[in-house]
Protein backbone atom coordinates (compact mmCIF):
# COMPACT_ATOMS: atom_id res chain seq x y z
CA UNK A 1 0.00 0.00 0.00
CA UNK A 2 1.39 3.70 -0.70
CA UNK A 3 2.38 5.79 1.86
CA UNK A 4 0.13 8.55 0.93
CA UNK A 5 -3.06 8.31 -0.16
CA UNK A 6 -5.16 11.58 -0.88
CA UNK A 7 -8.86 12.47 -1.24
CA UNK A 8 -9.71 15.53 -2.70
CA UNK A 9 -11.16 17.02 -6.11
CA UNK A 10 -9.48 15.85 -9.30
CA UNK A 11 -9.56 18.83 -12.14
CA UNK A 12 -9.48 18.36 -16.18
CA UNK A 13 -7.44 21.82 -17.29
CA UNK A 14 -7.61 23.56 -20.16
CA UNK A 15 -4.79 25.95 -19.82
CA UNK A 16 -4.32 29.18 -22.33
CA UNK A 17 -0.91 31.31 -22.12
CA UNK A 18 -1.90 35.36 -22.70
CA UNK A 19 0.40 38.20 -23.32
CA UNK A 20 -1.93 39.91 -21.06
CA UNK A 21 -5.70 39.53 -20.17
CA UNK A 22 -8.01 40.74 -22.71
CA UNK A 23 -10.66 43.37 -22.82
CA UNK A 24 -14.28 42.13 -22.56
CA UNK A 25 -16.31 41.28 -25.63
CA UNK A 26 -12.82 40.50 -28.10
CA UNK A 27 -10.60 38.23 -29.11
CA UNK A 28 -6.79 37.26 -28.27
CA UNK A 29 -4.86 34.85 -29.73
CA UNK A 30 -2.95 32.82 -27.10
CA UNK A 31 0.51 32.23 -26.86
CA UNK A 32 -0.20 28.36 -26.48
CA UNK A 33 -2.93 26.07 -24.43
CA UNK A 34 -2.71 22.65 -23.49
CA UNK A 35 -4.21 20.14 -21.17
CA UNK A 36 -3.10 19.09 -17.50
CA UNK A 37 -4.54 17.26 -14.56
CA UNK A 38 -5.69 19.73 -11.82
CA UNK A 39 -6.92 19.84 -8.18
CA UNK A 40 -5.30 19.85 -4.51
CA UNK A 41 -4.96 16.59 -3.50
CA UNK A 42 -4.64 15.07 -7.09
CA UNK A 43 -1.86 17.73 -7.89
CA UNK A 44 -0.21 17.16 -4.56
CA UNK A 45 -0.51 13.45 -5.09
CA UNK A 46 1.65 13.77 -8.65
CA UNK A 47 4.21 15.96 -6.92
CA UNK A 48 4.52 13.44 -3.94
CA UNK A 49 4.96 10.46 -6.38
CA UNK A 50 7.32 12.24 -8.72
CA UNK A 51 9.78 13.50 -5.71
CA UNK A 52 10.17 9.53 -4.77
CA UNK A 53 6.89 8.71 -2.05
CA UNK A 54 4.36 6.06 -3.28
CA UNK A 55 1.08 7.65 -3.42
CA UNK A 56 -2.53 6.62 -3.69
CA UNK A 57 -5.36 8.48 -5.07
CA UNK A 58 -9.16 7.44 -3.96
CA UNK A 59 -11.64 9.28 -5.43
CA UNK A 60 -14.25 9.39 -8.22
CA UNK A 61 -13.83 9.72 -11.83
CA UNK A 62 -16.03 9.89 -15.19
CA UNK A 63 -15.56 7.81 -18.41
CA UNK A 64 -15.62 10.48 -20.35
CA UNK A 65 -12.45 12.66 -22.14
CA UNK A 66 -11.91 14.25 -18.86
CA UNK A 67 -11.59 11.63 -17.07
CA UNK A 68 -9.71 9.31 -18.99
CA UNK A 69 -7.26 11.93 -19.08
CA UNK A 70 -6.93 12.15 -15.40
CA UNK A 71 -6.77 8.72 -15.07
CA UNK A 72 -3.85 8.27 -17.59
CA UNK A 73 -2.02 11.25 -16.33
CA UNK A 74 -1.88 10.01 -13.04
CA UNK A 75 -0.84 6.37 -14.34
CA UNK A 76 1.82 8.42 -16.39
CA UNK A 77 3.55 9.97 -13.34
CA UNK A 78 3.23 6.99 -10.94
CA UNK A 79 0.23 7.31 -8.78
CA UNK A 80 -1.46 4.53 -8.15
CA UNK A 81 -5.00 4.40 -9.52
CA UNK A 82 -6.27 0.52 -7.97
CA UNK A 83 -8.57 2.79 -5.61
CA UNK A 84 -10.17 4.81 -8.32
CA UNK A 85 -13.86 4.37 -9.31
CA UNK A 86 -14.84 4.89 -12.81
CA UNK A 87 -18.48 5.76 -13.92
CA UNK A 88 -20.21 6.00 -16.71
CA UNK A 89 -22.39 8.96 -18.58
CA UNK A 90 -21.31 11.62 -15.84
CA UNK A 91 -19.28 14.94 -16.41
CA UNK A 92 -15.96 15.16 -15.63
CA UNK A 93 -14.99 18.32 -13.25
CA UNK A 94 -12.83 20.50 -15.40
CA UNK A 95 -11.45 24.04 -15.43
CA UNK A 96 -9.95 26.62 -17.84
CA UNK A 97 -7.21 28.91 -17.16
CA UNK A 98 -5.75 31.92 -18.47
CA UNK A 99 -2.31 32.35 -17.55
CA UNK A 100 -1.53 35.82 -17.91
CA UNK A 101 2.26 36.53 -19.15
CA UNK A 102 2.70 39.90 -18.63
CA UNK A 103 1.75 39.65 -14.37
CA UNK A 104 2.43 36.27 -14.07
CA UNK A 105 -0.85 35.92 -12.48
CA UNK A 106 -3.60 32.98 -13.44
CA UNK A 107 -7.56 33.20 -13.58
CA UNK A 108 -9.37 30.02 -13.12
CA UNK A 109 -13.37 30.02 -14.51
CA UNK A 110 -14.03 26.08 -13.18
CA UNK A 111 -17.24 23.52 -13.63
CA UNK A 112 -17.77 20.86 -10.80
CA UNK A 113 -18.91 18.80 -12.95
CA UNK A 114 -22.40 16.19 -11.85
CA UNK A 115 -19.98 12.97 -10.82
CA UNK A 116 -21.74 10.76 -7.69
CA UNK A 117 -20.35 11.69 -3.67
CA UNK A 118 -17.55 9.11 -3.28
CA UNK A 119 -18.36 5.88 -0.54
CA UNK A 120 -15.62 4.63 0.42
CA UNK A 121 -15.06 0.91 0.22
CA UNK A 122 -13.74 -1.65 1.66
CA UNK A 123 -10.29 -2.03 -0.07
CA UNK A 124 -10.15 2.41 0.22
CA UNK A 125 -10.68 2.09 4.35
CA UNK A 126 -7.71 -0.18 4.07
CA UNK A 127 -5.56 1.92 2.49
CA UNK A 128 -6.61 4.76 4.82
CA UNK A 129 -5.57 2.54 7.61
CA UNK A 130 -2.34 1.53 6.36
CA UNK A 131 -1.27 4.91 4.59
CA UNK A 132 1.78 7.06 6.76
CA UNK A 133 -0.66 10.18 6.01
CA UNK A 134 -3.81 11.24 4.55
CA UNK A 135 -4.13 14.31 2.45
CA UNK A 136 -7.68 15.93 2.26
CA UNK A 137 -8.39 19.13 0.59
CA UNK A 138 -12.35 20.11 1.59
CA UNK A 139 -13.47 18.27 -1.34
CA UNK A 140 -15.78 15.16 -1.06
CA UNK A 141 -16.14 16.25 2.59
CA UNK A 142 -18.53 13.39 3.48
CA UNK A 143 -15.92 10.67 2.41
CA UNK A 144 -12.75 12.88 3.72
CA UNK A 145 -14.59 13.42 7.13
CA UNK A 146 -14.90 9.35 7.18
CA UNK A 147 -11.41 9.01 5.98
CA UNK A 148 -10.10 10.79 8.80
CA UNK A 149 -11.75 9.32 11.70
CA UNK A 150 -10.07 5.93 10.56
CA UNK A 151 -7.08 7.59 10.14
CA UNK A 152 -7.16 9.68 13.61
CA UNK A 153 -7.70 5.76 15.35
CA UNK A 154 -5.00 3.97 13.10
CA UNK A 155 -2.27 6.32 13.88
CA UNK A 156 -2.16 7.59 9.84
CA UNK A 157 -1.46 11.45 9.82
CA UNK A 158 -4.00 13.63 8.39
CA UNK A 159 -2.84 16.29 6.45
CA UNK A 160 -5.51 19.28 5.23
CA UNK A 161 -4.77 21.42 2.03
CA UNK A 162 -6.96 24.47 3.95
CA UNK A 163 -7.73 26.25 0.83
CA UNK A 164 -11.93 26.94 0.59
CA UNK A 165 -14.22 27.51 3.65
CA UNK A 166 -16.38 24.43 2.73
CA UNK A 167 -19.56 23.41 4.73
CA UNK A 168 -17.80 21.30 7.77
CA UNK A 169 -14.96 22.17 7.41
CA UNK A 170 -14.29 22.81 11.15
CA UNK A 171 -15.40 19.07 11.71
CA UNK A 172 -12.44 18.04 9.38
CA UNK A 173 -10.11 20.82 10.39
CA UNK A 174 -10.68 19.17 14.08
CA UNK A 175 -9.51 15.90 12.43
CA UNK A 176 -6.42 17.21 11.11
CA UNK A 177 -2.55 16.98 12.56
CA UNK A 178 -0.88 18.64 9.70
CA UNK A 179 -2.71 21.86 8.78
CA UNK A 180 -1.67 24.24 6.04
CA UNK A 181 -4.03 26.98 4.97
CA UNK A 182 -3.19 29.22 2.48
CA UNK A 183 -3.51 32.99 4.40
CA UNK A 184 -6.16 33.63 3.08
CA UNK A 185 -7.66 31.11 5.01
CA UNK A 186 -6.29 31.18 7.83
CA UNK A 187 -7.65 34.85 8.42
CA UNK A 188 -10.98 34.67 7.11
CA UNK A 189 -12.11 31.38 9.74
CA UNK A 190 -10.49 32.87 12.47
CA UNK A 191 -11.19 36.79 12.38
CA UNK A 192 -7.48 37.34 12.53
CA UNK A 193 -5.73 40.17 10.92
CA UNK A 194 -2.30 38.58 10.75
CA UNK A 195 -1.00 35.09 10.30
CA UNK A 196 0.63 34.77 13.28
CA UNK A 197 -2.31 35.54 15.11
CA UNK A 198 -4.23 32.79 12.92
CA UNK A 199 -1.89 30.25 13.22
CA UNK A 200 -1.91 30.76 17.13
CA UNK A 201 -5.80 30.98 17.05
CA UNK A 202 -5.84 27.19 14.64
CA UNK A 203 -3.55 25.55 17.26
CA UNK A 204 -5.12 26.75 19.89
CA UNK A 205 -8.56 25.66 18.61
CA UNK A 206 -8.17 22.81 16.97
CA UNK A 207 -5.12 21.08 18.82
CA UNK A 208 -2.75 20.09 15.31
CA UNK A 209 0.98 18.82 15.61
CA UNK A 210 1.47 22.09 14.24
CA UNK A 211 0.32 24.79 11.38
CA UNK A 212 2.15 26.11 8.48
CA UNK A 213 0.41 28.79 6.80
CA UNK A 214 1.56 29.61 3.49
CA UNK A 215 1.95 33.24 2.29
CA UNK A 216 2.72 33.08 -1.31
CA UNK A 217 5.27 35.53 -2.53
CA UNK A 218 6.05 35.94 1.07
CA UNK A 219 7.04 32.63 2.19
CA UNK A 220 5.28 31.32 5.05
CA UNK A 221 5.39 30.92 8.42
CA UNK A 222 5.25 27.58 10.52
CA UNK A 223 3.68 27.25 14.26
CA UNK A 224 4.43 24.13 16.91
CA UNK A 225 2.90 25.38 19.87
CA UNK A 226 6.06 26.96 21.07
CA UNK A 227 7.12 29.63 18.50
CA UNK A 228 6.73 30.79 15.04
CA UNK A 229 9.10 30.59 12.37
CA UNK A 230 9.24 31.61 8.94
CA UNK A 231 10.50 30.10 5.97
CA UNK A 232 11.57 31.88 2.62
CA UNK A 233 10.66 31.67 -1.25
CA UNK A 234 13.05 30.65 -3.29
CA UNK A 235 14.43 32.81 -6.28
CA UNK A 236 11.82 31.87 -9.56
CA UNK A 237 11.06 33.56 -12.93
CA UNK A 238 7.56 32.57 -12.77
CA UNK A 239 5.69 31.73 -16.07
CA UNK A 240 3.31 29.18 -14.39
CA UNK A 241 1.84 29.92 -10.79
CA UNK A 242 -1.26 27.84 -11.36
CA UNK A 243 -0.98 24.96 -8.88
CA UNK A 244 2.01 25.83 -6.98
CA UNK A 245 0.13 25.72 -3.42
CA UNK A 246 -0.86 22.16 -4.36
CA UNK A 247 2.55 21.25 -5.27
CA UNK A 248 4.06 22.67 -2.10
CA UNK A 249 1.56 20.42 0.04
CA UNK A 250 2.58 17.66 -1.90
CA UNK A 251 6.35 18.04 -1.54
CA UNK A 252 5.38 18.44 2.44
CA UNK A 253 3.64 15.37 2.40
CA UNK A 254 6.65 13.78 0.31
CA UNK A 255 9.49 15.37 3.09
CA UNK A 256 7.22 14.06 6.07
CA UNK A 257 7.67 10.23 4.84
CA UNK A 258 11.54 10.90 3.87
CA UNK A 259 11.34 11.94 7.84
CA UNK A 260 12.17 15.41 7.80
CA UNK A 261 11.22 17.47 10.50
CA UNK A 262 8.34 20.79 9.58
CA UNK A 263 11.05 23.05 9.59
CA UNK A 264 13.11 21.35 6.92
CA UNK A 265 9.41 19.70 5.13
CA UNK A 266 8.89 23.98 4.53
CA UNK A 267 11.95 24.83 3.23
CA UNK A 268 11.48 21.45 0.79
CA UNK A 269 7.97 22.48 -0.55
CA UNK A 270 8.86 26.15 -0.92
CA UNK A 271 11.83 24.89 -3.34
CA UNK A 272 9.66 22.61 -5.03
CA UNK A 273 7.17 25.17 -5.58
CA UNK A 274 9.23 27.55 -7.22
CA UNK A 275 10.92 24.77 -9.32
CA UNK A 276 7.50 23.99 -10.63
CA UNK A 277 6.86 27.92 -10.97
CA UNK A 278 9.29 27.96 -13.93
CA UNK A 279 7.52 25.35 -16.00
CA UNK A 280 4.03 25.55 -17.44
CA UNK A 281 1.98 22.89 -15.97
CA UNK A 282 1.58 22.27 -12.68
CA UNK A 283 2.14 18.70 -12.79
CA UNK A 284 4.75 17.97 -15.35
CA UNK A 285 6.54 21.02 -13.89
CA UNK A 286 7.36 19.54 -10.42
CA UNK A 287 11.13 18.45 -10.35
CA UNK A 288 12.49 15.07 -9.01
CA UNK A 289 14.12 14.72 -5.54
CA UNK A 290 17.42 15.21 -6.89
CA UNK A 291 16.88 18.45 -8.51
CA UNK A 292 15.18 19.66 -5.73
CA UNK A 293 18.30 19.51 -2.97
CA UNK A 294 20.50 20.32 -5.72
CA UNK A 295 18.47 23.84 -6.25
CA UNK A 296 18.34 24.61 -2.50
CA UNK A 297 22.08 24.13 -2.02
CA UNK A 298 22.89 26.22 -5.12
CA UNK A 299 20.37 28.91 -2.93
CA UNK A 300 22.07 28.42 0.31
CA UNK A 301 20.10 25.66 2.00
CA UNK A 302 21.69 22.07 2.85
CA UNK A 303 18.99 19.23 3.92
């Protein structure tokens, strides 16, 4: 059984390069579009796998284009798909994406899609069980909420993607040791008007092993209980930010089973991150293991 396993939604992009965003009622011509696999947990999933963790994805997906895409593409970079159910004559959720050149910025204009609520099985509640951690994202909450109670009595780390303020999602941030909310986040379900007051206010509430909150351009900072800390960004020219929060939590998740300690597991991700920055694609942009370390000792930082 892999190590990680990850429930979460699982995204069909469309993804169209600009020179800059156009004006309303026009046309552009795009630099270039293509197709990639999408979503938190699915996208952290691919990054896990490719930096060397075995990785599991249980979820839901359609028989149509979409899907069979997402299927393949996660087959192509080495997450397992035994746990995956496929059904017929439903939509796949999918996304397009203008990636705006001239800011480096990316709009998203998304469709959920009709697939059915995943129930997990049998064989999935194994793999749960048997999994070093869990990675949820607020997606499929029913099924992730489920997930993590077996998870929370097997000993299996849960680790939360905090990224949408979802119905329940204090039941599953209560179920979580590894939180990392995106600031955003992190201020708006606590009423804080800093991070570190946020990250405080998340411990304190919700008793985690710790909380990183990530700050994009900024960095991030990372609470135990005892102190904050922050960790850097590493130097990127950015052409592709479009998944780079769901690659970080993925190269967490990845530096948690290699047994790094949080410290070091932020300093990992926020390398990985801006490695896959530089690429277009969030998925086929994340860089192996190898390439990772190399790139933080040329920047100053020895694992």
């Amino acid at each position: 059984m892999s190590k990680i396993v990850g429930i979460g939604a699982c995204v069909f992009d469309t993804l169209y390069t600009m020179p800059t965003y156009p004006i309303e009622d026009t046309k552009m011509r795009a630099l270039s579009s293509k197709n990639a696999g999408g979503g938190p947990v699915a996208t952290g999933l691919v990054a896990a796998s490719k930096l060397g963790a075995s990785a599991s994805y249980i979820g839901v997906l359609s028989d149509d284009s979409g899907g069979k895409y997402l299927k393949a593409d996660f087959e192509k970079y080495g997450v397992d798909t035994s746990l995956v159910c496929v059904e017929s004559g439903y939509r796949s959720f999918a996304s397009v994406l203008w990636l705006c050149a001239d800011t480096a910025t990316r709009t998203c204009v998304f469709d959920k899609g009709n697939l059915p609520a995943l129930v997990l099985n049998a064989e999935q509640r194994s793999a749960v069980r048997e999994a070093d951690i869990l990675m949820v994202d607020g997606n499929e909450m029913e099924a992730a909420l489920e997930a993590a109670r077996i998870a929370r009595a097997s000993g299996t780390k849960v680790l939360y993607d905090c990224g949408g303020l979802y119905a329940d999602v204090e039941k599953l941030l209560a179920l979580t040791d590894i939180m990392i909310p995106s600031e955003e986040f992190a201020l708006a379900h606590t009423g804080c008007s800093d991070a570190e007051s946020a990250a405080r206010a998340l411990y304190a509430r919700y008793s985690p092993d710790f909380v990183v909150i990530t700050q994009g351009k900024r960095g991030g900072i990372l609470f135990d209980g005892k102190g904050v800390t922050a960790y850097p960004i590493f130097p990127a020219n950015v052409v592709d930010s479009n998944g780079s929060g769901d690659v970080f939590h993925g190269a967490f998740a990845a530096g948690l089973v290699r047994g790094f300690d949080p410290s070091k597991c932020c300093h990992f991700a926020s390398a990985v991150s801006a490695l896959k920055c530089m690429g277009v694609g969030a998925r086929e942009s994340v860089p192996s293991f190898d390439t990772a370390v190399r790139f933080m000792k040329e920047n100053g930082y020895e694992l």
